[in-house]
C-alpha atoms as a PDB file:
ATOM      1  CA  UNK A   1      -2.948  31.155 162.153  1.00  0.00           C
ATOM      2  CA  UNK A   2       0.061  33.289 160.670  1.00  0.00           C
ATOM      3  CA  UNK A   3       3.167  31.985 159.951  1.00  0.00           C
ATOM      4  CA  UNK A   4       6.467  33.726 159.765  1.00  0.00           C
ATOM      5  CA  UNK A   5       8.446  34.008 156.087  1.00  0.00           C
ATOM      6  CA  UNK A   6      10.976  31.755 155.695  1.00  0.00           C
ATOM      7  CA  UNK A   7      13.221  30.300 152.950  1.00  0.00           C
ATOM      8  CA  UNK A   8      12.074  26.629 151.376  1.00  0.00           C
ATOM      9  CA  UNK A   9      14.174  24.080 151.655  1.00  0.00           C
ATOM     10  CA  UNK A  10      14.540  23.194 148.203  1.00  0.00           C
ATOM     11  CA  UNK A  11      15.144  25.636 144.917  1.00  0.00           C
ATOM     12  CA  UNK A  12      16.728  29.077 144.959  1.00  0.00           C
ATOM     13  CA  UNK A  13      14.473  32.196 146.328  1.00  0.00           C
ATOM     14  CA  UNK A  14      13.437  33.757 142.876  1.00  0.00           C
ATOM     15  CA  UNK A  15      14.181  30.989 140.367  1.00  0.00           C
ATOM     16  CA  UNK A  16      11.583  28.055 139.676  1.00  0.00           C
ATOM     17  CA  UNK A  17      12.150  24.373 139.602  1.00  0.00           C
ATOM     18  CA  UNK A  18      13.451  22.171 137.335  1.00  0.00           C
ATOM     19  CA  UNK A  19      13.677  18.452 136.790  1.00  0.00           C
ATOM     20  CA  UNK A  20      16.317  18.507 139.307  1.00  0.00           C
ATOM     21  CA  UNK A  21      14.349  20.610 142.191  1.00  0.00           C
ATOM     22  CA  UNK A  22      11.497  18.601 141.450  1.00  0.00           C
ATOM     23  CA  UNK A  23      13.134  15.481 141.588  1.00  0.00           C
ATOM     24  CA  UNK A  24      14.400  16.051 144.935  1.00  0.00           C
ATOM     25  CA  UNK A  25      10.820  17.386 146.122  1.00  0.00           C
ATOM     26  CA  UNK A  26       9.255  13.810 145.006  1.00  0.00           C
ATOM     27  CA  UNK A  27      11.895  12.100 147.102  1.00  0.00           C
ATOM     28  CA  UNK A  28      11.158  13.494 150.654  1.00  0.00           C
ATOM     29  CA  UNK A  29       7.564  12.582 149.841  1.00  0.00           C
ATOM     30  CA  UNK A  30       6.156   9.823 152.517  1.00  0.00           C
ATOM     31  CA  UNK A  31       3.361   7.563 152.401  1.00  0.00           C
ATOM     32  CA  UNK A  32       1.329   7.886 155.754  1.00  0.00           C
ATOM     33  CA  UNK A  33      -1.739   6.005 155.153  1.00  0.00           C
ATOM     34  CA  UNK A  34      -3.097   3.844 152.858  1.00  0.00           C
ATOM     35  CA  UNK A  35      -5.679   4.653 149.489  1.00  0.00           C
ATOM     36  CA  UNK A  36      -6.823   1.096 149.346  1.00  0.00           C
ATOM     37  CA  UNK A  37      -8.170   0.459 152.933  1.00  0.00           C
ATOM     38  CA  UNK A  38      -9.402   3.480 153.562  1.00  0.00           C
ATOM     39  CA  UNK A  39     -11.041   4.722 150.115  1.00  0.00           C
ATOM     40  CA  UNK A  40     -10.957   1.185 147.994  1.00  0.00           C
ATOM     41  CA  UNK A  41     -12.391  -1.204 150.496  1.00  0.00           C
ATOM     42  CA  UNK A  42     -14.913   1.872 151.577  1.00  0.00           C
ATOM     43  CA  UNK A  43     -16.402   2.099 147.686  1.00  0.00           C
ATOM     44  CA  UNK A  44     -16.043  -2.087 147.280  1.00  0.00           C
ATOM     45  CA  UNK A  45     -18.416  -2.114 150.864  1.00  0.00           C
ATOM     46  CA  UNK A  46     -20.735   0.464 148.759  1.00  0.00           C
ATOM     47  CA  UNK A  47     -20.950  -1.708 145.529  1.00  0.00           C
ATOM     48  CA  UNK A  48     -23.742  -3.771 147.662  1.00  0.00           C
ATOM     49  CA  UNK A  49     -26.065  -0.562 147.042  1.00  0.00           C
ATOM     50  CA  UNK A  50     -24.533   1.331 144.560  1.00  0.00           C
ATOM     51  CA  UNK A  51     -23.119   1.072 140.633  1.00  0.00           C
ATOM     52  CA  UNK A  52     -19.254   1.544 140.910  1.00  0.00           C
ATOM     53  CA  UNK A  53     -17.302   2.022 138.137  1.00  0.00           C
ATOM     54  CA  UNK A  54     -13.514   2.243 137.634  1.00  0.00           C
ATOM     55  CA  UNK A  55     -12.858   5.812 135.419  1.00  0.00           C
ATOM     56  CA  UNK A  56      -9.141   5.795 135.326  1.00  0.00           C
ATOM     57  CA  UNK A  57      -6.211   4.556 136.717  1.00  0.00           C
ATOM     58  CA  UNK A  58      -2.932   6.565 137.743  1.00  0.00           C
ATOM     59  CA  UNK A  59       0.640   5.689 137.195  1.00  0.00           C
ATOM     60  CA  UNK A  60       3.253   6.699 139.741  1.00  0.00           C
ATOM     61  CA  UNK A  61       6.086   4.125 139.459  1.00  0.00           C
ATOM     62  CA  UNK A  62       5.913   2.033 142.038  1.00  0.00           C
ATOM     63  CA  UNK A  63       2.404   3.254 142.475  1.00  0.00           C
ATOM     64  CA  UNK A  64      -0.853   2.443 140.296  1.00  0.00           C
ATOM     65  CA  UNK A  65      -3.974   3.710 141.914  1.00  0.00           C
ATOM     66  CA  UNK A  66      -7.079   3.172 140.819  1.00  0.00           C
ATOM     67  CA  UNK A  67      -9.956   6.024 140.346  1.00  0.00           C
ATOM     68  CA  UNK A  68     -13.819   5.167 141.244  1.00  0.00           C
ATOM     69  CA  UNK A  69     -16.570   6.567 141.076  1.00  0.00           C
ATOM     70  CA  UNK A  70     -19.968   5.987 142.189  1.00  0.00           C
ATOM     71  CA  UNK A  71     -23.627   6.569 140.877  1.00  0.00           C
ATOM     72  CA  UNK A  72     -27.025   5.721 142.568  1.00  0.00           C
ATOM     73  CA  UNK A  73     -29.106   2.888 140.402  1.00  0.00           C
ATOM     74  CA  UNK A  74     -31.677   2.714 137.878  1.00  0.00           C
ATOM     75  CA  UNK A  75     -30.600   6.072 136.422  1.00  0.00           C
ATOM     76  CA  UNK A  76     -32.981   7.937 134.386  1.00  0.00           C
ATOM     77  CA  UNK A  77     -31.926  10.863 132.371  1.00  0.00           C
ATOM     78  CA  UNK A  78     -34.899  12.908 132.903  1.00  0.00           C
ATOM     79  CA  UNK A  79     -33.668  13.827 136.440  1.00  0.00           C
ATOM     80  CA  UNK A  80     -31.602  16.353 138.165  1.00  0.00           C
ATOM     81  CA  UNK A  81     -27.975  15.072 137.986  1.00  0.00           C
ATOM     82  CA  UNK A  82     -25.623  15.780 141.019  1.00  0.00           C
ATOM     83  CA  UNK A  83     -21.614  15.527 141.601  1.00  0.00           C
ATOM     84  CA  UNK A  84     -20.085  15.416 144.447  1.00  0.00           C
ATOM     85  CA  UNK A  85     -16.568  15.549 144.382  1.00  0.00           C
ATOM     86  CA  UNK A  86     -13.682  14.976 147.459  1.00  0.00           C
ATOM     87  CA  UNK A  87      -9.901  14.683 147.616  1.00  0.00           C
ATOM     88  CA  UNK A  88      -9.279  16.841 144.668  1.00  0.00           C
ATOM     89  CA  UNK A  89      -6.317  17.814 147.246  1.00  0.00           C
ATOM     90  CA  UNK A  90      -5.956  14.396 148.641  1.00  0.00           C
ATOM     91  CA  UNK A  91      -4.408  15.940 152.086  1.00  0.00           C
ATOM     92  CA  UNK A  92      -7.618  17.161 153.363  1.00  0.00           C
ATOM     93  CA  UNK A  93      -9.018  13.971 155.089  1.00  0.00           C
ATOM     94  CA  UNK A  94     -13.055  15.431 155.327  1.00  0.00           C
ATOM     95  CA  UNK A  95     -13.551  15.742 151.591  1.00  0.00           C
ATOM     96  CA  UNK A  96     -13.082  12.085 150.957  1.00  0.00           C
ATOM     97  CA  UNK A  97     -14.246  10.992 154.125  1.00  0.00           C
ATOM     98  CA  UNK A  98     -17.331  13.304 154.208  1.00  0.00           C
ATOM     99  CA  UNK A  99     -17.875  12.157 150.816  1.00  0.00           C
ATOM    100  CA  UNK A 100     -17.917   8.432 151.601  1.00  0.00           C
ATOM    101  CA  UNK A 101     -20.240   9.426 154.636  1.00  0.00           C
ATOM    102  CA  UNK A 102     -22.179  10.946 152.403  1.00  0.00           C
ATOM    103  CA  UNK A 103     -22.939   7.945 150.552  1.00  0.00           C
ATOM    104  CA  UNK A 104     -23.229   5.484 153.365  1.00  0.00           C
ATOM    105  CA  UNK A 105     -25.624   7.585 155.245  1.00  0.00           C
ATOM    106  CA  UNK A 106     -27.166  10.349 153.181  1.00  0.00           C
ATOM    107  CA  UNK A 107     -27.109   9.241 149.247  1.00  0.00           C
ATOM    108  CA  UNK A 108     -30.214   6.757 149.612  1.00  0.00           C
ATOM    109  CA  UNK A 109     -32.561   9.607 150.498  1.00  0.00           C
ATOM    110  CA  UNK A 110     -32.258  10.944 146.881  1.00  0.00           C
ATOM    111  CA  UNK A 111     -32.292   8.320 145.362  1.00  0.00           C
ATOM    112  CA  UNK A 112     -35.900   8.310 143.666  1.00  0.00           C
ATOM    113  CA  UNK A 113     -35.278  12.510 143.067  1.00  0.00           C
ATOM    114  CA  UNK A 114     -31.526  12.405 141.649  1.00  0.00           C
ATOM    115  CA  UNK A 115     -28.949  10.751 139.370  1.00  0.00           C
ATOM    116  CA  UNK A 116     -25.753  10.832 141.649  1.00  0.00           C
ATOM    117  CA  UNK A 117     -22.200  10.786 140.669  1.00  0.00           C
ATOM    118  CA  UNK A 118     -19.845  10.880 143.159  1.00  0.00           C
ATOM    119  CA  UNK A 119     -15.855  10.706 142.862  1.00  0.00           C
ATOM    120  CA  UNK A 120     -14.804  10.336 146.262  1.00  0.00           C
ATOM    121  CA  UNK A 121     -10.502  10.564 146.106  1.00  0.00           C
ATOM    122  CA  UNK A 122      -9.721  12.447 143.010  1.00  0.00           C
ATOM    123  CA  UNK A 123      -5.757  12.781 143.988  1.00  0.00           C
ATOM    124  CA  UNK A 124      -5.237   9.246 145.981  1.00  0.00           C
ATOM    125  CA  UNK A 125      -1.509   9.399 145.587  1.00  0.00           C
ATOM    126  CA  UNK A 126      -1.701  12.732 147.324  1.00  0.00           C
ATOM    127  CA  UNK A 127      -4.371  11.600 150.066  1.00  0.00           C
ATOM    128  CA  UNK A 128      -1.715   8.806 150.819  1.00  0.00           C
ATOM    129  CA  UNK A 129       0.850  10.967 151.168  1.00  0.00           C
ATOM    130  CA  UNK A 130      -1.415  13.741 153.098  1.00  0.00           C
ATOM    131  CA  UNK A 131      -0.208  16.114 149.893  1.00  0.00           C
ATOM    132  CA  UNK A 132      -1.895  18.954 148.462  1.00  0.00           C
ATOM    133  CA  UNK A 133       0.329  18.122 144.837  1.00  0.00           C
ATOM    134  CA  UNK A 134       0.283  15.184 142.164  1.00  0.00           C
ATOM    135  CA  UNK A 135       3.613  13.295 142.430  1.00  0.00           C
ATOM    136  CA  UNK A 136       4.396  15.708 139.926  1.00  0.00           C
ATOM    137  CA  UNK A 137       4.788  18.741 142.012  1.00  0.00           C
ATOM    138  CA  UNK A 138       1.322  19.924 140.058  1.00  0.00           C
ATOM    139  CA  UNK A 139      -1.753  21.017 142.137  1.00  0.00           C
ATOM    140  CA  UNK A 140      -5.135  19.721 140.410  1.00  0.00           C
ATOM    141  CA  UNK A 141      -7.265  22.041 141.489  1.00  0.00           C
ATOM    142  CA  UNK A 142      -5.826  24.434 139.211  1.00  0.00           C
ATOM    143  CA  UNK A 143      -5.669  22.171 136.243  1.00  0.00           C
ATOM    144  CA  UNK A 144      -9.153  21.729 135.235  1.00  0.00           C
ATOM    145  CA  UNK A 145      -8.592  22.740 131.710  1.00  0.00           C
ATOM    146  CA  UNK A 146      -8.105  21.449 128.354  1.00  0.00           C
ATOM    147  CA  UNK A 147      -5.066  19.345 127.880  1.00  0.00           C
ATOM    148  CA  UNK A 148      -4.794  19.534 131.572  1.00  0.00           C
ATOM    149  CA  UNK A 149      -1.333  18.619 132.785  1.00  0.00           C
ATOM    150  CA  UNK A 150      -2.329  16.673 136.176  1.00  0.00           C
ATOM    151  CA  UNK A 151      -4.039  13.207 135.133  1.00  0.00           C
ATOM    152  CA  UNK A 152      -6.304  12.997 138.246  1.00  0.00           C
ATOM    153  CA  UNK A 153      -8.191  16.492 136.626  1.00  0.00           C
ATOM    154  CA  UNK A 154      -7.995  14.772 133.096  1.00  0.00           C
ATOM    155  CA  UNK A 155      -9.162  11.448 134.504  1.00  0.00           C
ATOM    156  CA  UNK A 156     -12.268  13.294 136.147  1.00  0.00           C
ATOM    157  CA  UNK A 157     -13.225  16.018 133.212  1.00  0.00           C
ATOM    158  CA  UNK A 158     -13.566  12.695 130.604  1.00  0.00           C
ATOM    159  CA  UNK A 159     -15.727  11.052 133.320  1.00  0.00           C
ATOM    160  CA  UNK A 160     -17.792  13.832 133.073  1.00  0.00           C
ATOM    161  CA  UNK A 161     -17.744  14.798 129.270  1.00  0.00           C
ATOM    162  CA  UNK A 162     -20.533  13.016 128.036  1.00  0.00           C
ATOM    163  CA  UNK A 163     -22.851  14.326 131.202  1.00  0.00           C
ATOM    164  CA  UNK A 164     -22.116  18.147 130.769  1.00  0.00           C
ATOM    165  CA  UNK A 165     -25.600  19.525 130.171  1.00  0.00           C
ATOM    166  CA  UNK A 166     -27.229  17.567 132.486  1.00  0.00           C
ATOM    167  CA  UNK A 167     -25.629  18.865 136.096  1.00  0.00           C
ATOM    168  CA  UNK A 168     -27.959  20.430 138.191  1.00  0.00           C
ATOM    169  CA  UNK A 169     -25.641  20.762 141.313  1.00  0.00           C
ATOM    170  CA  UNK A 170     -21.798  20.193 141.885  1.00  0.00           C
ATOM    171  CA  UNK A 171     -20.002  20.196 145.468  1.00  0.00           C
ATOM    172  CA  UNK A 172     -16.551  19.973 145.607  1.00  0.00           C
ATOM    173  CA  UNK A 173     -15.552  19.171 149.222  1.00  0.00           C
ATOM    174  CA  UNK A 174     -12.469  21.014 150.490  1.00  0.00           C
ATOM    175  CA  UNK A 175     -10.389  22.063 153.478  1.00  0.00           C
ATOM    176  CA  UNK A 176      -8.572  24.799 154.381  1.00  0.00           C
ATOM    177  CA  UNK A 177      -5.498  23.691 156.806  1.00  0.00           C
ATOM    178  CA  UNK A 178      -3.020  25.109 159.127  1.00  0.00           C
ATOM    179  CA  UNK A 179      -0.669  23.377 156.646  1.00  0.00           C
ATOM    180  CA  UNK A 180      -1.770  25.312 153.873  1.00  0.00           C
ATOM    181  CA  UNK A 181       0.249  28.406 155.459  1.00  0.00           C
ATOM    182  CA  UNK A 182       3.313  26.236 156.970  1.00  0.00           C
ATOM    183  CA  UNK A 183       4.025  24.293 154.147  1.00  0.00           C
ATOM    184  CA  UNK A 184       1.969  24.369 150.957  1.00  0.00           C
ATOM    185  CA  UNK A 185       2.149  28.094 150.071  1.00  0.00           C
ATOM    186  CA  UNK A 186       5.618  28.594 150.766  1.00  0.00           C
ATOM    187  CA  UNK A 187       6.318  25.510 148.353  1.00  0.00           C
ATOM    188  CA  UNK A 188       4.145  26.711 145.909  1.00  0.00           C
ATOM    189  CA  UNK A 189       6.003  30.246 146.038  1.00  0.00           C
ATOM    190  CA  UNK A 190       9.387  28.508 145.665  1.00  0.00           C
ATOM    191  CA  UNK A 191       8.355  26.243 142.918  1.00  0.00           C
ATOM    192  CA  UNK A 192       7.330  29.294 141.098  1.00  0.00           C
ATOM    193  CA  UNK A 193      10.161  31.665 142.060  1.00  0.00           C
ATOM    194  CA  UNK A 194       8.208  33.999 143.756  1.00  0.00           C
ATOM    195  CA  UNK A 195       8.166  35.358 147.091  1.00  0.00           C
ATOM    196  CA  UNK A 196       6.360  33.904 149.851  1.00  0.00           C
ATOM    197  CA  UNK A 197       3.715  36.244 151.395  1.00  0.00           C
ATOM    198  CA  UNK A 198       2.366  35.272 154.703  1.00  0.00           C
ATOM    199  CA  UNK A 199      -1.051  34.869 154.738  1.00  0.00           C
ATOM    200  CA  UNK A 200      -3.757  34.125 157.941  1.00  0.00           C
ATOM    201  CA  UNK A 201      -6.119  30.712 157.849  1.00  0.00           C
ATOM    202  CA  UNK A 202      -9.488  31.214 159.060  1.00  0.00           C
ATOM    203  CA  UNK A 203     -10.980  29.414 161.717  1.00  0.00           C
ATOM    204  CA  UNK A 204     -14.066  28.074 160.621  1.00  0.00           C
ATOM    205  CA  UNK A 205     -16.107  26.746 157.580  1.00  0.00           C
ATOM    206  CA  UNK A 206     -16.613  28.747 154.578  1.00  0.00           C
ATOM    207  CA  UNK A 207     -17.602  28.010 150.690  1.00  0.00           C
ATOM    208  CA  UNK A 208     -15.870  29.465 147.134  1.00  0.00           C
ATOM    209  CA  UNK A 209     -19.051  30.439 144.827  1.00  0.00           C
ATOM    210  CA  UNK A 210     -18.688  31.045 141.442  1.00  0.00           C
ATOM    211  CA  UNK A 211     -17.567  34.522 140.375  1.00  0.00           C
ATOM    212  CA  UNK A 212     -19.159  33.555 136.913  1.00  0.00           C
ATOM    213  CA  UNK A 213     -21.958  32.197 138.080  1.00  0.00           C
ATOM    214  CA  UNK A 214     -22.836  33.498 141.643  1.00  0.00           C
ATOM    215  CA  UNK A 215     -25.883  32.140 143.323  1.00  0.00           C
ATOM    216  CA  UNK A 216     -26.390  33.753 147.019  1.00  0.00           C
ATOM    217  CA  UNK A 217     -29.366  31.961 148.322  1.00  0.00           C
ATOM    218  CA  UNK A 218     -27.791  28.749 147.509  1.00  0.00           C
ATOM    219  CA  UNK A 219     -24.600  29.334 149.287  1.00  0.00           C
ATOM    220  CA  UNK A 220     -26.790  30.965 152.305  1.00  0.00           C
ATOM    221  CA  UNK A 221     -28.822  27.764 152.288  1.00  0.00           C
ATOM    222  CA  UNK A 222     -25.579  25.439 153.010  1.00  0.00           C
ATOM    223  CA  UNK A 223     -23.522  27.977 155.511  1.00  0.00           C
ATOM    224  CA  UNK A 224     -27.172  27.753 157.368  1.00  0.00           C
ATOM    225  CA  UNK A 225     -27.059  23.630 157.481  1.00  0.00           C
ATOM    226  CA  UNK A 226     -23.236  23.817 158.411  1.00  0.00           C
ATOM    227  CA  UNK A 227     -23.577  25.838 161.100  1.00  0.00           C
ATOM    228  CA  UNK A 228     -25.688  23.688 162.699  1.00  0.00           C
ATOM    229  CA  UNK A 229     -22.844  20.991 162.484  1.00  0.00           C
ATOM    230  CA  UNK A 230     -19.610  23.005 162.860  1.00  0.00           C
ATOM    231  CA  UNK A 231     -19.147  27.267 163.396  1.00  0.00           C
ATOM    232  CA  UNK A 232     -18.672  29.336 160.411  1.00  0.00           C
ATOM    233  CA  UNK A 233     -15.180  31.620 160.232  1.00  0.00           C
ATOM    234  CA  UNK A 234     -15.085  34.936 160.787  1.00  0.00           C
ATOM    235  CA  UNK A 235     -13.296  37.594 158.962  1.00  0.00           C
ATOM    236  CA  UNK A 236      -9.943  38.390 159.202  1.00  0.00           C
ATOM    237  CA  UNK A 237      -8.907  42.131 160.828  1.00  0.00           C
ATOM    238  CA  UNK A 238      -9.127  43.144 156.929  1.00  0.00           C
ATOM    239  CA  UNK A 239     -12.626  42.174 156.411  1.00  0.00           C
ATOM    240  CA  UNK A 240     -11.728  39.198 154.470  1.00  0.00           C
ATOM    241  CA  UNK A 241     -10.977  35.399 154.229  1.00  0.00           C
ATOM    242  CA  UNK A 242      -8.011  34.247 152.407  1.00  0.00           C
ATOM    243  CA  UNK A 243      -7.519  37.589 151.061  1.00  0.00           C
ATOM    244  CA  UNK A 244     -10.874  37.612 149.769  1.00  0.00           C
ATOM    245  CA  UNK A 245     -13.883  39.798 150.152  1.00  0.00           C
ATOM    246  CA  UNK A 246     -16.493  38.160 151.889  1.00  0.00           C
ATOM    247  CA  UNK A 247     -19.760  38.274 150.499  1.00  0.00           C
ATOM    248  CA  UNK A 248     -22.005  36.879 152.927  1.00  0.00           C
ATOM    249  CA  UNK A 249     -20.585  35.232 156.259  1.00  0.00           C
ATOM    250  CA  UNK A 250     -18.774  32.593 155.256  1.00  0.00           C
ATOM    251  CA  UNK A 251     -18.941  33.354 151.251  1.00  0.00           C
ATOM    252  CA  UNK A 252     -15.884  34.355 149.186  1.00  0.00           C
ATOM    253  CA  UNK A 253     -15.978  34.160 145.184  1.00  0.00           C
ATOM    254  CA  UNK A 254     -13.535  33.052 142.781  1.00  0.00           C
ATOM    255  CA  UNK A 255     -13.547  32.744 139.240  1.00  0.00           C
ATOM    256  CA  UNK A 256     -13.524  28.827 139.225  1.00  0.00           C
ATOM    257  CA  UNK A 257     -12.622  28.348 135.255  1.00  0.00           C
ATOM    258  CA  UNK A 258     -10.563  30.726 135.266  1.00  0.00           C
ATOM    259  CA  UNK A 259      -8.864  29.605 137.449  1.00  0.00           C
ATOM    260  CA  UNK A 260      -8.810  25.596 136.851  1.00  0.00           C
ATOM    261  CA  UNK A 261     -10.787  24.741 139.695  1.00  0.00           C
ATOM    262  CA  UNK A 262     -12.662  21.380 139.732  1.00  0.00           C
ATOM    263  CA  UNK A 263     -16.335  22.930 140.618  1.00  0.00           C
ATOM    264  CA  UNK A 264     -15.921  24.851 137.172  1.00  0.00           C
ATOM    265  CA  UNK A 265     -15.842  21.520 135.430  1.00  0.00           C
ATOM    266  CA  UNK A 266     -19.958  20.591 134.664  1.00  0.00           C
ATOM    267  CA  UNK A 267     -21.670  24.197 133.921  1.00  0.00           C
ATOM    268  CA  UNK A 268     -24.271  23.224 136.837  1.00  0.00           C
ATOM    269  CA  UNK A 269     -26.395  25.979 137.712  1.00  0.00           C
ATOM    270  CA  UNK A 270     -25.685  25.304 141.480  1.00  0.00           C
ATOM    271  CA  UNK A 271     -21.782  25.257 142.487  1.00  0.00           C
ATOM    272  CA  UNK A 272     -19.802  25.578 145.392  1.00  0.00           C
ATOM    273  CA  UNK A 273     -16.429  24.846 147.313  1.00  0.00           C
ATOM    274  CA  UNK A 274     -16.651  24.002 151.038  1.00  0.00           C
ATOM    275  CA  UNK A 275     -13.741  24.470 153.222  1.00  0.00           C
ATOM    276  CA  UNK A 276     -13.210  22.738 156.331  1.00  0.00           C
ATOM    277  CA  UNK A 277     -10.918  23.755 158.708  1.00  0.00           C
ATOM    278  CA  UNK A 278     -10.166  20.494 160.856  1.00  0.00           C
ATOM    279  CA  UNK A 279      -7.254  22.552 163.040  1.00  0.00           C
ATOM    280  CA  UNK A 280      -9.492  24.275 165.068  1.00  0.00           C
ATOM    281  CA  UNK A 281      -9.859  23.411 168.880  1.00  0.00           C
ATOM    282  CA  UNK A 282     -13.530  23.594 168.086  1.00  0.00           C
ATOM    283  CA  UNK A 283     -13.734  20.986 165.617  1.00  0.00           C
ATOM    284  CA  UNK A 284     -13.387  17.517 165.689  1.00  0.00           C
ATOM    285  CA  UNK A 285     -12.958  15.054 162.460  1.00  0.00           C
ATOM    286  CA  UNK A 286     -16.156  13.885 162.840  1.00  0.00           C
ATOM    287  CA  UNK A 287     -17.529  17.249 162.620  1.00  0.00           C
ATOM    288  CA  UNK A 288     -15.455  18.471 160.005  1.00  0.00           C
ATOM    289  CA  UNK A 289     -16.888  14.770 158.096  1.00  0.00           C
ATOM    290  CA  UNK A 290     -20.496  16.029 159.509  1.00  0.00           C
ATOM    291  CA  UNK A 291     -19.941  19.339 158.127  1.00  0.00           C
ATOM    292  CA  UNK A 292     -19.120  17.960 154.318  1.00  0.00           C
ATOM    293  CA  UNK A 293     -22.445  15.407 154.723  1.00  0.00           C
ATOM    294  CA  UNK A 294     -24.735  18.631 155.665  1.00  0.00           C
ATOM    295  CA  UNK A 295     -23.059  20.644 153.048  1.00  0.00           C
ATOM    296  CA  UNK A 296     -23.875  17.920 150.371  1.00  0.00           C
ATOM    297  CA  UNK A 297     -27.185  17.640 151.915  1.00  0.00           C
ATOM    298  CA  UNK A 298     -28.398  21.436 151.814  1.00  0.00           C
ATOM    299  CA  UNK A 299     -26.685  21.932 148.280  1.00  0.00           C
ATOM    300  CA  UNK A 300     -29.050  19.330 146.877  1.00  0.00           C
ATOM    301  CA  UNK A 301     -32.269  20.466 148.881  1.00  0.00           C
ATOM    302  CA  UNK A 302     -32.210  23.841 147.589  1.00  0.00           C
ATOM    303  CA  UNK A 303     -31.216  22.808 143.889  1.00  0.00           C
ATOM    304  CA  UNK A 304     -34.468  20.507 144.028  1.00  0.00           C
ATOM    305  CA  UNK A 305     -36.536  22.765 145.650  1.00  0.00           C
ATOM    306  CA  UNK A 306     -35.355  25.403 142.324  1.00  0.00           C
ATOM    307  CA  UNK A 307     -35.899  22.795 139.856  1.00  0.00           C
END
């Protein structure tokens, strides 16, 4: 999809927020579904088989939210640790959903092999609200850094701090939306003061590796399980997805802590970013939820099959 230029509604073309654009930003902000039965009862049903802990809680007056996370039992640090992390960006549905999935149906088969850690809705205020921001106009996925100014990225890098070391694998689960072009980019352009360039989203799945750490045959080895599930995008009349080159099919790179990016957080040796796209006719949600189970699944057979 390609969208046309056109103003935002809010701020001045060139100039970038203040309190007062923000402000007005947080106020046409709607809650359309709800963190605790969909994510909080979800993790409470898991506590029957799994050790869930509570690793930070966010304040949004009115709003509080909670932040879990869950690990497999009888953890022994002599094994391969895994994260899995969804709803970094809490408006794309699969990566929390896929991630709870993951856990119901996948997460026992590892559980003699692995120590798993998995935060399932990093940004709940934003999956609630079907937002790519925090309430505070911020995007987390680009605030994975010290003194990091988005507490759902602070929350998660102190959950991890005493582990880093130990990761052999970390998935971040991800989507890539038609909203992305119709509404998130051009607000991030005018919250910046900078011009909106129109852009194309690909139809398909694809995965961010790790400019800094590339690893090829493991990103090969999860596009091959997810295109069993779901089809792989193609490149756009450039050669390229997201106005990146493309490395493999289906492989772009970006330099993740560089850039703030949550799969940058643990040093793992094996790291990647899916992307979803649930707006394709040729996708369903439970595919695109398939897609970020097989993803998680591949990532961790090839990491143990290396270790």
């Amino acid at each position: 999809m390609t969208a046309a230029s056109s103003p935002y509604p809010i701020g001045t073309p060139g100039i970038p927020w203040g309190d007062t654009e923000r402000a007005l930003w947080l106020s046409r902000q709607t809650r359309h579904r709800s963190y605790l039965d969909d994510v909080v009862r979800a993790v409470e049903r898991l506590a029957s088989r799994f050790d869930v802990t509570e690793y930070g809680e966010l304040n949004y007056p009115p709003d509080r939210y909670r932040l879990f996370a869950v690990r497999n039992r009888n953890w022994r640090n002599d094994r391969p640790l895994v994260l899995v992390t969804g709803g970094v960006h809490g408006y794309e549905t699969s990566g929390v959903h896929g991630a709870l999935q993951f856990l119901e149906q996948r997460a026992g088969d590892y559980a003699d092999r692995i120590d798993l850690l998995v935060a399932p809705c990093v940004s709940p205020w934003a999956y609630e609200r079907i937002h790519r921001w925090n309430a505070n106009a911020i995007d987390p996925n680009r605030s994975f850094r010290e003194n990091s100014p988005a507490e759902e990225s602070a929350a998660l890098m102190r959950l991890i701090a005493p582990l880093r070391g130990r990761f052999l694998v970390h998935i971040d689960l991800h989507e890539t939306t038609d909203s992305d072009e119709s509404e998130f980019r051009p607000a991030l352009a005018a919250r910046d003061g900078k011009p909106f360039e129109p852009g194309e989203i690909p139809d398909g799945f694809y995965l961010v590796d790790d400019t800094g750490n590339p690893q090829p045959q493991f990103q090969q080895a999860v596009i091959d399980a997810v295109a069993r599930v779901t089809h792989i995008a193609p490149t756009d009349a450039q050669g390229q997805i997201i106005g990146s080159e493309v490395l493999a099919p289906g492989v772009i790179r970006y330099p993740m802590r560089e850039l703030g990016l949550c799969a940058g957080i643990t040093g793992a040796r094996y790291t990647t970013t899916t992307e979803v796209y649930p707006d394709s006719p040729r996708a369903t949600p439970e595919q695109c939820n398939a897609a970020q189970v097989a993803a998680a699944c591949a990532a961790i057979d090839f990491a143990l099959t290396r270790s």
